[in-house]
Protein backbone atom coordinates (compact mmCIF):
# COMPACT_ATOMS: atom_id res chain seq x y z
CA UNK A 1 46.22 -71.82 204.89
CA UNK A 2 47.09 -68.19 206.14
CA UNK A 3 49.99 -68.16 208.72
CA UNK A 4 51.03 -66.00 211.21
CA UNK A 5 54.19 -64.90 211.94
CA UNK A 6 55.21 -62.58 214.78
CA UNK A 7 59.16 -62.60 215.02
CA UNK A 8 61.71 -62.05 211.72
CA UNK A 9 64.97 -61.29 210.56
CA UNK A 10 65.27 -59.15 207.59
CA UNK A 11 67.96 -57.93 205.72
CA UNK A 12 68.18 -54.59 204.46
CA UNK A 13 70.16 -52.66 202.11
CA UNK A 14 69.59 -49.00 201.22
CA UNK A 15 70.23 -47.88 197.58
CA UNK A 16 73.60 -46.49 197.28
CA UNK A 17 74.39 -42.67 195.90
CA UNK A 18 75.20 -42.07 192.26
CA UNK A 19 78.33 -41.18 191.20
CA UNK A 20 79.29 -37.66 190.33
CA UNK A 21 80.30 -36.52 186.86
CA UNK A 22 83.63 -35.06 185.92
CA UNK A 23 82.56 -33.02 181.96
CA UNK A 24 84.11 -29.46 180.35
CA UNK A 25 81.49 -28.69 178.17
CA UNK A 26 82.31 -27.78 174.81
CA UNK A 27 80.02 -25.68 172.05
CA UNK A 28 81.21 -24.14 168.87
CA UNK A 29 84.06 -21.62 169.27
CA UNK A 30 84.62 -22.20 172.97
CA UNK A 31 85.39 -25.64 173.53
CA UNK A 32 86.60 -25.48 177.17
CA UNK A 33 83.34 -23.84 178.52
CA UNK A 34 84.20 -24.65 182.24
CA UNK A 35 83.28 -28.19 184.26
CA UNK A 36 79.53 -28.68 183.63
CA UNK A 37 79.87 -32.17 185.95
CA UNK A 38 76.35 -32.94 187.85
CA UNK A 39 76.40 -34.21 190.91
CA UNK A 40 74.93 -38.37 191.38
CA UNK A 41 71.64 -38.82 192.69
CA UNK A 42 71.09 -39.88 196.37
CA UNK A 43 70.25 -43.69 197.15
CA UNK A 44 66.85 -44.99 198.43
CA UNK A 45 66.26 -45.29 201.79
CA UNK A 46 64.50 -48.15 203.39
CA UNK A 47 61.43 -47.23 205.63
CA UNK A 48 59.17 -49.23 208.19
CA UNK A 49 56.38 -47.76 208.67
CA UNK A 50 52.74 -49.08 210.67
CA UNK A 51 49.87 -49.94 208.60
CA UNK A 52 46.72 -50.87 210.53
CA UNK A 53 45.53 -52.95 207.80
CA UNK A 54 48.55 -55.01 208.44
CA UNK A 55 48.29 -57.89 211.30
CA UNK A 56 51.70 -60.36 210.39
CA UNK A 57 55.16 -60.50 209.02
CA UNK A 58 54.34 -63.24 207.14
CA UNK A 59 55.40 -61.26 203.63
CA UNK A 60 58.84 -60.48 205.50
CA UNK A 61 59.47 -64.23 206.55
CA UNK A 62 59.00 -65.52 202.82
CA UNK A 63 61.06 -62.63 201.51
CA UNK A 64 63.71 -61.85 204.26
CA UNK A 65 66.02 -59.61 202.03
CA UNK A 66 65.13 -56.18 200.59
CA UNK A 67 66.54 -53.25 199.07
CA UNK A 68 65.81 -50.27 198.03
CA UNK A 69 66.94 -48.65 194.60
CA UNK A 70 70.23 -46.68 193.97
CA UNK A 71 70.96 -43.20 192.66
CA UNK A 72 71.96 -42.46 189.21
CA UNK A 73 74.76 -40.60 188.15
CA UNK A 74 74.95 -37.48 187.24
CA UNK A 75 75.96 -36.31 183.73
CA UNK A 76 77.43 -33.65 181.59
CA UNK A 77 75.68 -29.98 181.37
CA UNK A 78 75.02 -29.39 185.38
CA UNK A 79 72.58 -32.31 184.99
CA UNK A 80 72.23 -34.20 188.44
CA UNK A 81 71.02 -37.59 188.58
CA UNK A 82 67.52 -38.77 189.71
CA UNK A 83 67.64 -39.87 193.23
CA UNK A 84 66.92 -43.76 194.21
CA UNK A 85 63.11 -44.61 195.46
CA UNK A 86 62.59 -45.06 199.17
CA UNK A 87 61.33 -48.83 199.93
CA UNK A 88 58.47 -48.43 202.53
CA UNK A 89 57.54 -51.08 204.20
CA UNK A 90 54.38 -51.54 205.89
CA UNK A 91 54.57 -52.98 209.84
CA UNK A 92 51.52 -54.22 212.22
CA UNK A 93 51.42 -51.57 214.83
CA UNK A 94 53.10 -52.74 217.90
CA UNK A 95 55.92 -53.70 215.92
CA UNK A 96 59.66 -53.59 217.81
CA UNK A 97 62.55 -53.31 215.39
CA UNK A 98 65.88 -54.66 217.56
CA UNK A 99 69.44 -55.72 216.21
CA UNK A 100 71.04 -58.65 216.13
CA UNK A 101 72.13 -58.26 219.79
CA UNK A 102 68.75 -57.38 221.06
CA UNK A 103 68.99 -53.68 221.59
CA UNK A 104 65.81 -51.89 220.29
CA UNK A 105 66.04 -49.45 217.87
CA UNK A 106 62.27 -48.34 217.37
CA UNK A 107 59.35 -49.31 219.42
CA UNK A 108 56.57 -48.73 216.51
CA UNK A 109 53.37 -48.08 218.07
CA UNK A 110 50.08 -45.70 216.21
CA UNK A 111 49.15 -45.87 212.77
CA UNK A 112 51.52 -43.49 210.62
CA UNK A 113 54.70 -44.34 212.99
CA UNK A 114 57.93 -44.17 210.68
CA UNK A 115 61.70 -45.50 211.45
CA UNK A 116 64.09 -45.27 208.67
CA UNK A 117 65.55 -48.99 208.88
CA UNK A 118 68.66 -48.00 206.34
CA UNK A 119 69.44 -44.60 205.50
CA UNK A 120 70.72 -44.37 201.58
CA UNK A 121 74.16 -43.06 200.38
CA UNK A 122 74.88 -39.75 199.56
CA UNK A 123 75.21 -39.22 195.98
CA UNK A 124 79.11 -37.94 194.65
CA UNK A 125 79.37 -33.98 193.45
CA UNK A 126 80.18 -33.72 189.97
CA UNK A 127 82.88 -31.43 189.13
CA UNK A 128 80.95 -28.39 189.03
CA UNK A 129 80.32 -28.50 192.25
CA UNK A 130 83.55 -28.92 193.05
CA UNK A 131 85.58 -25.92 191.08
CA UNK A 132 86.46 -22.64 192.90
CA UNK A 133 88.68 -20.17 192.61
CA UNK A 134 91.87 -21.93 193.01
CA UNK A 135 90.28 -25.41 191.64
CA UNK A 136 88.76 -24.16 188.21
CA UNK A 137 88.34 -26.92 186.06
CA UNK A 138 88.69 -30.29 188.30
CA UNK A 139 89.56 -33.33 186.05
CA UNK A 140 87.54 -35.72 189.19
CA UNK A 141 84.53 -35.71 190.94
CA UNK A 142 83.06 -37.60 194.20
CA UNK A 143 82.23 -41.51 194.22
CA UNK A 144 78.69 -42.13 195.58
CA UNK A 145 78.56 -43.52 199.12
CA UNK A 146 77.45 -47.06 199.09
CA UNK A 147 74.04 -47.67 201.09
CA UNK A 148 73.43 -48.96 204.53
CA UNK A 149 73.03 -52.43 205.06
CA UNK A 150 72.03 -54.46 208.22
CA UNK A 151 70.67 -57.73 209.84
CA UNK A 152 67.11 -56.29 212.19
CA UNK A 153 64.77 -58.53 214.03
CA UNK A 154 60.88 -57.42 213.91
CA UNK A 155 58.85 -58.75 217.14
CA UNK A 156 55.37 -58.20 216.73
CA UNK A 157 54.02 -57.57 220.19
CA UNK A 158 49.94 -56.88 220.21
CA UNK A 159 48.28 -53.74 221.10
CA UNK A 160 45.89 -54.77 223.10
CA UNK A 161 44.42 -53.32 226.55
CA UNK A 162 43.03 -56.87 228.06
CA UNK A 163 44.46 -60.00 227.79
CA UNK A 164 43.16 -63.61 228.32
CA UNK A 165 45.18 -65.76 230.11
CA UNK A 166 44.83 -69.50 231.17
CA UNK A 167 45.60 -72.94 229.62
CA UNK A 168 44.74 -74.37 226.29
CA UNK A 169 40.86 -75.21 226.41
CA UNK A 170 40.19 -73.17 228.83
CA UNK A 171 37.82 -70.82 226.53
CA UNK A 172 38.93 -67.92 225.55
CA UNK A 173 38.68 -68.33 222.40
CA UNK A 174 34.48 -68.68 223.19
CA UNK A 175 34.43 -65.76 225.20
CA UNK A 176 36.45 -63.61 223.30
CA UNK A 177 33.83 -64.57 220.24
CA UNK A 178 30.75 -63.47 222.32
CA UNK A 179 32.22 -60.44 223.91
CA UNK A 180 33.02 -59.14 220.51
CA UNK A 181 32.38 -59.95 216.33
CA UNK A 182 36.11 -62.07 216.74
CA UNK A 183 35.49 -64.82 214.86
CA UNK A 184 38.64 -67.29 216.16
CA UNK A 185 38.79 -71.22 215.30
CA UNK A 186 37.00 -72.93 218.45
CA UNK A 187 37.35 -77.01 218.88
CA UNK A 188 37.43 -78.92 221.74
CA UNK A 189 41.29 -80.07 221.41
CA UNK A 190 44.59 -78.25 223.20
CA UNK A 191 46.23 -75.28 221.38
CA UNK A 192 43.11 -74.88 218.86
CA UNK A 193 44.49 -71.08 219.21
CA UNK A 194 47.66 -70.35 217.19
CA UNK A 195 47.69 -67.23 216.68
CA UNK A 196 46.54 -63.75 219.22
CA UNK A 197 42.71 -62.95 218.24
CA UNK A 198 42.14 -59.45 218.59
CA UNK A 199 38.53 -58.21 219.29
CA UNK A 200 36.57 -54.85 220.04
CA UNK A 201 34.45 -54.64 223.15
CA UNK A 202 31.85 -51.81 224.24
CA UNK A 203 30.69 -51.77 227.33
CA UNK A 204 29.15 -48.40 228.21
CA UNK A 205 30.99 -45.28 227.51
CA UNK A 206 34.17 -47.62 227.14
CA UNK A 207 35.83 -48.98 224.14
CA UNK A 208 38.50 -51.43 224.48
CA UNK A 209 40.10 -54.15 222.49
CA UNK A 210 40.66 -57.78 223.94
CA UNK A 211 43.11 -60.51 223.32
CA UNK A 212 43.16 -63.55 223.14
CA UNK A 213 46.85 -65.53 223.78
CA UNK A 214 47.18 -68.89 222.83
CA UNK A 215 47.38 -71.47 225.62
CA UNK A 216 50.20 -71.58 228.01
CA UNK A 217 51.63 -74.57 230.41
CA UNK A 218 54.01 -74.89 232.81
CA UNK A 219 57.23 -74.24 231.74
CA UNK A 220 56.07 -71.21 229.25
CA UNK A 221 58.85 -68.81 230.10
CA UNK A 222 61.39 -71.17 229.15
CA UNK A 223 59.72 -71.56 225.32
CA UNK A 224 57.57 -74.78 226.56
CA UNK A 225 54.72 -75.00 224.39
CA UNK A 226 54.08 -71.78 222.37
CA UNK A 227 54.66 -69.88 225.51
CA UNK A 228 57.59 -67.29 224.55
CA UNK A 229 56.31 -67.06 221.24
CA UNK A 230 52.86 -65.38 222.54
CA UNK A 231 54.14 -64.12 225.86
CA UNK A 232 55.36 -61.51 224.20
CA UNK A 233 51.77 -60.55 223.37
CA UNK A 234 50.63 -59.77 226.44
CA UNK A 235 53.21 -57.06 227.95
CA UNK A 236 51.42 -54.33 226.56
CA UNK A 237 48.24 -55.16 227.45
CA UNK A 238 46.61 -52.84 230.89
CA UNK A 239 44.54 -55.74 231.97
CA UNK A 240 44.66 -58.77 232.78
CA UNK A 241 42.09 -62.03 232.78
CA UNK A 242 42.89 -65.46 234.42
CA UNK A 243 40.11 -67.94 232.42
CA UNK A 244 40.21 -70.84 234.72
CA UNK A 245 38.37 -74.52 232.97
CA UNK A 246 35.96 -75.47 235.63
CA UNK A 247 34.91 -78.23 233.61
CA UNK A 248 38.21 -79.79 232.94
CA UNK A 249 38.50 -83.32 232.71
CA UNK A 250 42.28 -83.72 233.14
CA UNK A 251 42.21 -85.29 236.94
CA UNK A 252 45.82 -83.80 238.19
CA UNK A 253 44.41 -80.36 237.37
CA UNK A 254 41.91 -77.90 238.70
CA UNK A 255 41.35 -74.46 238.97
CA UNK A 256 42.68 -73.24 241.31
CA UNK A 257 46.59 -74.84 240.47
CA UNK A 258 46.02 -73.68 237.14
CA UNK A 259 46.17 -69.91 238.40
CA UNK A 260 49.03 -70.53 240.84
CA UNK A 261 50.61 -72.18 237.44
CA UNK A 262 50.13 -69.21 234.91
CA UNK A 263 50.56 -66.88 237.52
CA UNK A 264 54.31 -68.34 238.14
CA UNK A 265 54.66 -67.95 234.11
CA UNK A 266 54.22 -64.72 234.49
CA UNK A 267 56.19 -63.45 237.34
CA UNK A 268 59.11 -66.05 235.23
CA UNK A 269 58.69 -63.95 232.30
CA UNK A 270 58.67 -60.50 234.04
CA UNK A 271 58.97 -57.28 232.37
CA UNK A 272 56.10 -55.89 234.81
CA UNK A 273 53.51 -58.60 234.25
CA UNK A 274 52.97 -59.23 238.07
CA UNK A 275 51.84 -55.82 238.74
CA UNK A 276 49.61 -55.45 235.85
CA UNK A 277 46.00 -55.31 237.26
CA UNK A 278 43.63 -58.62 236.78
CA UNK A 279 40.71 -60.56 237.52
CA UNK A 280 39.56 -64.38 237.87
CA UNK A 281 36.42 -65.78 235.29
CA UNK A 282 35.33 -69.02 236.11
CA UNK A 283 34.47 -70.39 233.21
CA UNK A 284 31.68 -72.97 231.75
CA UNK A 285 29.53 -72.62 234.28
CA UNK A 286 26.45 -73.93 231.98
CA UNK A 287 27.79 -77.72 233.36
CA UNK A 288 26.52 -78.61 236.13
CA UNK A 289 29.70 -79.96 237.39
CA UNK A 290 31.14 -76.48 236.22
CA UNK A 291 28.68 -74.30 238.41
CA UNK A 292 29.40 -76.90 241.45
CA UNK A 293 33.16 -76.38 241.73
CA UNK A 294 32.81 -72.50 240.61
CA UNK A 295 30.74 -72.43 244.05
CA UNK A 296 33.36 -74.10 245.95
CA UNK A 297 36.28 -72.01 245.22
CA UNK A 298 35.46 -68.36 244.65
CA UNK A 299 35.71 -67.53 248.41
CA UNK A 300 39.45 -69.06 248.87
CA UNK A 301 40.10 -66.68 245.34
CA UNK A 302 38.13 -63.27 246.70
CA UNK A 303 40.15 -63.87 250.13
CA UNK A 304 43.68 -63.82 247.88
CA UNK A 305 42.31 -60.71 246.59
CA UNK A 306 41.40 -61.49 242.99
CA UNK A 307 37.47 -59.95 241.86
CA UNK A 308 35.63 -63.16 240.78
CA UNK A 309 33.31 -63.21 237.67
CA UNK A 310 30.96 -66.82 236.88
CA UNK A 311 30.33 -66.89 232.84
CA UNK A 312 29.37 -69.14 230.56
CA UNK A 313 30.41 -68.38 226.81
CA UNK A 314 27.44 -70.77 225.79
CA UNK A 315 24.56 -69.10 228.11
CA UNK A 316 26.15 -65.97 228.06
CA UNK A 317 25.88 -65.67 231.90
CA UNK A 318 27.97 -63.34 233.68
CA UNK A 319 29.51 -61.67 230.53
CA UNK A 320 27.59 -58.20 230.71
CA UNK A 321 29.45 -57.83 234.16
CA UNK A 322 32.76 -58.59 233.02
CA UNK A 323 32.80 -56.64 230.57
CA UNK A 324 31.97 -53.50 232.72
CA UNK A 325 34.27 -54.55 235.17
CA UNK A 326 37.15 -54.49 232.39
CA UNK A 327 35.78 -51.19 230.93
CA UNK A 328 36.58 -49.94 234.50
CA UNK A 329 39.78 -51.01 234.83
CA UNK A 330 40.92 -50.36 231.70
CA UNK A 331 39.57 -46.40 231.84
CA UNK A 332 41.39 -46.90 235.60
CA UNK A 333 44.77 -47.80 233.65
CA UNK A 334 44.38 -45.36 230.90
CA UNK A 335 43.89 -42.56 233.35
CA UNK A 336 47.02 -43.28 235.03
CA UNK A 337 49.02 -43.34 231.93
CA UNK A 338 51.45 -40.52 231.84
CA UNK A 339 50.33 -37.73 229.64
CA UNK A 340 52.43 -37.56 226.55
CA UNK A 341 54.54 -34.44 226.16
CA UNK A 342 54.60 -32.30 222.35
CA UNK A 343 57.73 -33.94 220.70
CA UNK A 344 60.40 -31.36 221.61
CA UNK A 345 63.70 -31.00 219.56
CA UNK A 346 66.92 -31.44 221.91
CA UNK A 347 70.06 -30.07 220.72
CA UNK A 348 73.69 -31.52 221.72
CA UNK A 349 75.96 -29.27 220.62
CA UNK A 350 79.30 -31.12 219.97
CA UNK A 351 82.71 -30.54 222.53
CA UNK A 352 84.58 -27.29 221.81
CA UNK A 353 87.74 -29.65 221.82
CA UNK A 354 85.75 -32.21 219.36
CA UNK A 355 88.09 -32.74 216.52
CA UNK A 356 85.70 -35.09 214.47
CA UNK A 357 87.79 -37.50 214.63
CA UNK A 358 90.28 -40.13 216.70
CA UNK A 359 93.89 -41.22 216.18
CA UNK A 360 95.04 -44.13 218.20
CA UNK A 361 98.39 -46.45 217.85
CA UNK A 362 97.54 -49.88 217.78
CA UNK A 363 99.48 -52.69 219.19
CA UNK A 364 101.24 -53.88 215.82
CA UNK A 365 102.35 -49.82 214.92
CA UNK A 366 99.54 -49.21 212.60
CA UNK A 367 98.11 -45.90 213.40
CA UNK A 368 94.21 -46.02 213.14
CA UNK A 369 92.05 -42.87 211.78
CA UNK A 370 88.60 -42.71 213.11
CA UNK A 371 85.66 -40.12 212.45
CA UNK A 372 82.52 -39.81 210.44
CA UNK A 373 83.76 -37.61 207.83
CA UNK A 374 87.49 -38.53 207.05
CA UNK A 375 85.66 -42.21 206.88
CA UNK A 376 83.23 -40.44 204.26
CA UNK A 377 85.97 -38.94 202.17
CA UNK A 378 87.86 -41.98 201.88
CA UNK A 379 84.04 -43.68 200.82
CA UNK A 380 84.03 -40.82 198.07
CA UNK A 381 87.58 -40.99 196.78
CA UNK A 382 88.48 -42.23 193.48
CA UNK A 383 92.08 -43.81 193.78
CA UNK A 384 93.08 -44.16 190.03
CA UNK A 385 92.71 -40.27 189.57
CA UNK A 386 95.81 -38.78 191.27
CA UNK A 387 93.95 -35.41 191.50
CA UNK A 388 91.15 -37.44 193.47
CA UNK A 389 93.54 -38.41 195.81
CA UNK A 390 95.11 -34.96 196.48
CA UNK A 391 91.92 -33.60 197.13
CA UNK A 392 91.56 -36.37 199.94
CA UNK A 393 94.79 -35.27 201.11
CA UNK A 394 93.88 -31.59 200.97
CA UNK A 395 90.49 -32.54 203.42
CA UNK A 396 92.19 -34.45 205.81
CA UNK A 397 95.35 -32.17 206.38
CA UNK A 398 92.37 -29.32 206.59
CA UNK A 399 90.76 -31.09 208.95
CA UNK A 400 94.04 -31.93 211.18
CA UNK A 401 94.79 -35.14 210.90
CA UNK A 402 98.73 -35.06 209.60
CA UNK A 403 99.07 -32.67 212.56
CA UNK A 404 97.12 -35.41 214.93
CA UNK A 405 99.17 -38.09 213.36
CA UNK A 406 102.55 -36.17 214.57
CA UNK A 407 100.97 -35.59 218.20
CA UNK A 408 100.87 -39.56 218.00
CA UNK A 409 104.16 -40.15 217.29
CA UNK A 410 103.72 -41.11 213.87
CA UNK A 411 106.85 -41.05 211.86
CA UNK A 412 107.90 -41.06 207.42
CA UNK A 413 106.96 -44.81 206.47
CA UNK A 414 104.39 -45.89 209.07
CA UNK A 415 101.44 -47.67 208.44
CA UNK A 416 98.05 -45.63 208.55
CA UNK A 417 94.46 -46.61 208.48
CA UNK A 418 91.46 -44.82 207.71
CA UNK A 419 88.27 -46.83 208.42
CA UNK A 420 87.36 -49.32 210.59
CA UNK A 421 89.53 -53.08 210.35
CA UNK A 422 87.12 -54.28 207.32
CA UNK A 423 87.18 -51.80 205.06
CA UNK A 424 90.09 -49.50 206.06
CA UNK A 425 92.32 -48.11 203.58
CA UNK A 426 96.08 -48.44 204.46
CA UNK A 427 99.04 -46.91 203.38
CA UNK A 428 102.41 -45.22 203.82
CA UNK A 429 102.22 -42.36 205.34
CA UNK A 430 104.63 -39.50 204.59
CA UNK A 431 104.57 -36.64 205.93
CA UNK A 432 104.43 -34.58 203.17
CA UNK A 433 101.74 -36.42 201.96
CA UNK A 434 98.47 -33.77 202.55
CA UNK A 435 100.92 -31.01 202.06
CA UNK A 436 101.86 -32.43 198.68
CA UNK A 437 98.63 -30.67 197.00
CA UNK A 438 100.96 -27.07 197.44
CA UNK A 439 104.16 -29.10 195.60
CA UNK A 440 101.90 -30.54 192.66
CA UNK A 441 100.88 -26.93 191.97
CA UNK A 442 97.60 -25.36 191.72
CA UNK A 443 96.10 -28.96 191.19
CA UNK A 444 93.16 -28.84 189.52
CA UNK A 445 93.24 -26.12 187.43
CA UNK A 446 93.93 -25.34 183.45
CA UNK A 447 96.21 -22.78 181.57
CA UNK A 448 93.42 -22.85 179.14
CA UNK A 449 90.68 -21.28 181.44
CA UNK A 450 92.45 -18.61 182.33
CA UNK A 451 91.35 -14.79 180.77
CA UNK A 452 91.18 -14.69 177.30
CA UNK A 453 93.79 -12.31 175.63
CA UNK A 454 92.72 -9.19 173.78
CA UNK A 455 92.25 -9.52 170.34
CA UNK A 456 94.80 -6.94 169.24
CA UNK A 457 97.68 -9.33 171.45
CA UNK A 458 96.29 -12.57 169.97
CA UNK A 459 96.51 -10.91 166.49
CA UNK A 460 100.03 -10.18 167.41
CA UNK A 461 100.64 -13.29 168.49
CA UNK A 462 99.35 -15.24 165.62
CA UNK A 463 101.41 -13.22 163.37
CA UNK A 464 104.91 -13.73 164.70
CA UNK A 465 104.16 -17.64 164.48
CA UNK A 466 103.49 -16.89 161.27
CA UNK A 467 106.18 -15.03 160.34
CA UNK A 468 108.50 -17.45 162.30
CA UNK A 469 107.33 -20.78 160.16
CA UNK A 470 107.71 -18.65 157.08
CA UNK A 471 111.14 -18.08 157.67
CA UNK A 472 111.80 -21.87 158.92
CA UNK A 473 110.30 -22.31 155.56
CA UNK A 474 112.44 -19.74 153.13
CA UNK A 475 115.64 -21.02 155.03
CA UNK A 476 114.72 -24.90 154.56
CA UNK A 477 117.20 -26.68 151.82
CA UNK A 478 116.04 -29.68 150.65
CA UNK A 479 119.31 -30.55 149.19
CA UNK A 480 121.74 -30.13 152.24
């Protein structure tokens, strides 16, 4: 039995970014060539994207979690590793991807629409990428940053530009089956409709698709019945349709209450529902009963304003004017839509006094480092390889943050954290701590790589060792 599903969570992790590769190659007769390191492949990201030909999230409710491959590593001989596959996953258009708070982060509406749920890590540069002239042969490279992960909720809300309204067994489900080739389960029992049925009508000139939302009852607003799970259905539809029983056989019910009802719903619910344009069908008129009550209360609905329609789903009375009536409102509401701009690129430049990053004291003396990339370096960093961790030191005392540190008060032997209070890294900070990269030396570098000598001074050279272990050798007594 096929389900639908219109609301998930799903978990997502992006792949994260390969590591980078610390290698000297070596070949025959020069066996410190230089750092040949290649620099790890980035991770996967993980990518929503609208597919027409899909209508639920059923796939997403049976498999919640997903994640998208990693990056490789790179390896020796300026090889970089292959990057991690983007996971794309397919969406019913009128998709809205929120967080677990409820703010929206993508309203995904038109076939092709994109939103990159979890961007991958960067991969790490090898050592290659890392040597310059006062680094030449680095004995590190960069760690991969690990991938984005998150909790979103997917609301599927239906693109639709009519909507049928009214209580369960009211017929919608009939009409919407004549007006168009919809073929939705019809019975003569309460909330035969589970699911929105979503059908084509031309009338005319006019193309427009029609829904049809499962019954609602008092109380819908406030998740009575299957009310706020297909509520949600009808805020983006232009038009709206009141289908009010007039053959009902409940006695405490009757037309006319039934509209005051839904209508209440609606103006509950919000979000611009009781301004959307709509009209009244009195439906099953093909009972005699039907047609006799349909009579009796059109004029008190045309004198609130509403434009009547009488139609049988069975006789097919009525329907041919309906429909044109909808095609005309809808081309009414499409004409009033605001035309959409080109997508123009906006540019924010940053603060001339932006340093990239925060310092702040916090209440128990710890002294919190904030900022995109000092956070990144730390990500990157390697902290059994000393040299890894005077590079770090170089970045951040290039970037100013021993000198914001001082502004703060910071003194030798207080606590510092980079990173947020989950994954911060904390130590003892020392003043000389970003400036030790000048007392280590020319870190990263090798007596080895430097200029060859001539061969006339290495001939030299290798001569007077020899001579010197020959003597050792002519002065060596075995017996003293």
């Amino acid at each position: 039995m096929t389900t639908f599903v219109d609301r998930v969570e799903l978990h997502i992790a992006a792949g994260n970014g390969g590591h980078g590769c610390a290698s000297v190659h070596r070949e025959k007769f020069k066996p410190l060539g230089g750092p040949d390191g290649g620099n790890g492949g980035r991770g996967g990201d993980v990518v929503l994207v609208v597919d027409p030909d899909v209508t639920t999230l059923l796939d997403y409710h049976h498999s919640p979690h997903r994640k998208a491959t990693n990056g490789q590593p790179g390896q020796g001989g300026h090889r970089s590793g292959p990057e991690g596959k983007d996971l794309v996953l397919p969406v019913p258009d009128g998709t809205v991807v929120q967080d677990r708070d409820g703010n929206v982060l993508a309203d995904m509406v038109g076939k092709g629409t994109t939103f990159i749920a979890g961007q991958g890590g960067r991969g790490g540069l090898g050592n290659a990428a890392l040597a310059s002239a006062r680094r030449k042969a680095p004995g590190f490279a960069l760690l991969g940053e690990p991938g984005e992960t998150r909790d979103v909720v997917l609301e599927l809300k239906t693109v639709a530009d009519v909507a049928l309204v009214g209580y369960p067994s009211a017929g919608k489900s009939s009409l919407i089956s004549v007006l168009s080739a919809a073929k939705p389960k019809i019975a003569d029992y309460p909330f035969t409709t589970l699911v929105p049925n979503l059908g084509v009508v031309t009338a005319g000139s006019t193309v427009y698709t029609i829904a049809d939302v499962p019954g609602l009852i008092p109380g819908a607003s406030e998740g009575k019945g299957l009310g706020l799970e297909f509520l949600r259905h009808v805020e983006r539809c232009e038009v709206l349709v009141h289908v009010l029983d007039c053959a009902t056989l409940e006695s405490d019910r009757d037309p006319v209450s039934d509209l005051d009802v839904i209508e209440a719903e609606l103006a509950q619910y919000g979000r611009g529902l009781e301004d959307r344009p709509r009209l009244v069908v009195l439906n099953k008129i093909d009972i005699p009963d039907g047609q006799d009550l349909a009579d009796m209360i059109r004029p008190d609905l045309e004198a609130r304003g509403y434009q009547v329609f009488e139609v049988s789903a069975v006789s097919r009375q009525g329907l041919k004017e309906m429909s044109y009536a909808l095609a005309k409102l809808v081309d009414e509401a499409r004409a009033a839509r605001p035309v959409e701009e080109n997508t123009r690129i906006v540019i924010r430049p940053k603060a001339v006094d932006d340093a990239g990053f925060t310092v702040t004291k916090e209440e128990d003396g710890l002294y919190r480092v904030r900022g995109e990339k000092p956070e990144r370096w730390v990500r990157q960093t390697d902290f059994n390889n000393d040299e890894a961790v005077g590079y770090l030191a170089d970045r951040l005392n290039r970037l100013g943050v021993e000198d914001a540190l001082l502004k703060e008060g910071a003194r030798e032997g207080d606590g510092v954290a980079i990173g947020g209070e989950d994954d911060a890294v904390v130590f003892d900070w020392e003043p000389t701590m970003a400036a030790g990269a000048e007392m280590l030396g020319r870190r990263g570098e090798d007596h080895r790589m430097e200029a060859p000598r001539p061969a006339a001074q290495r001939r030299r050279d290798h001569e007077a060792e020899r001579d010197e272990a020959l003597g050792e050798y002519r002065d060596f007594d075995p017996f003293a």
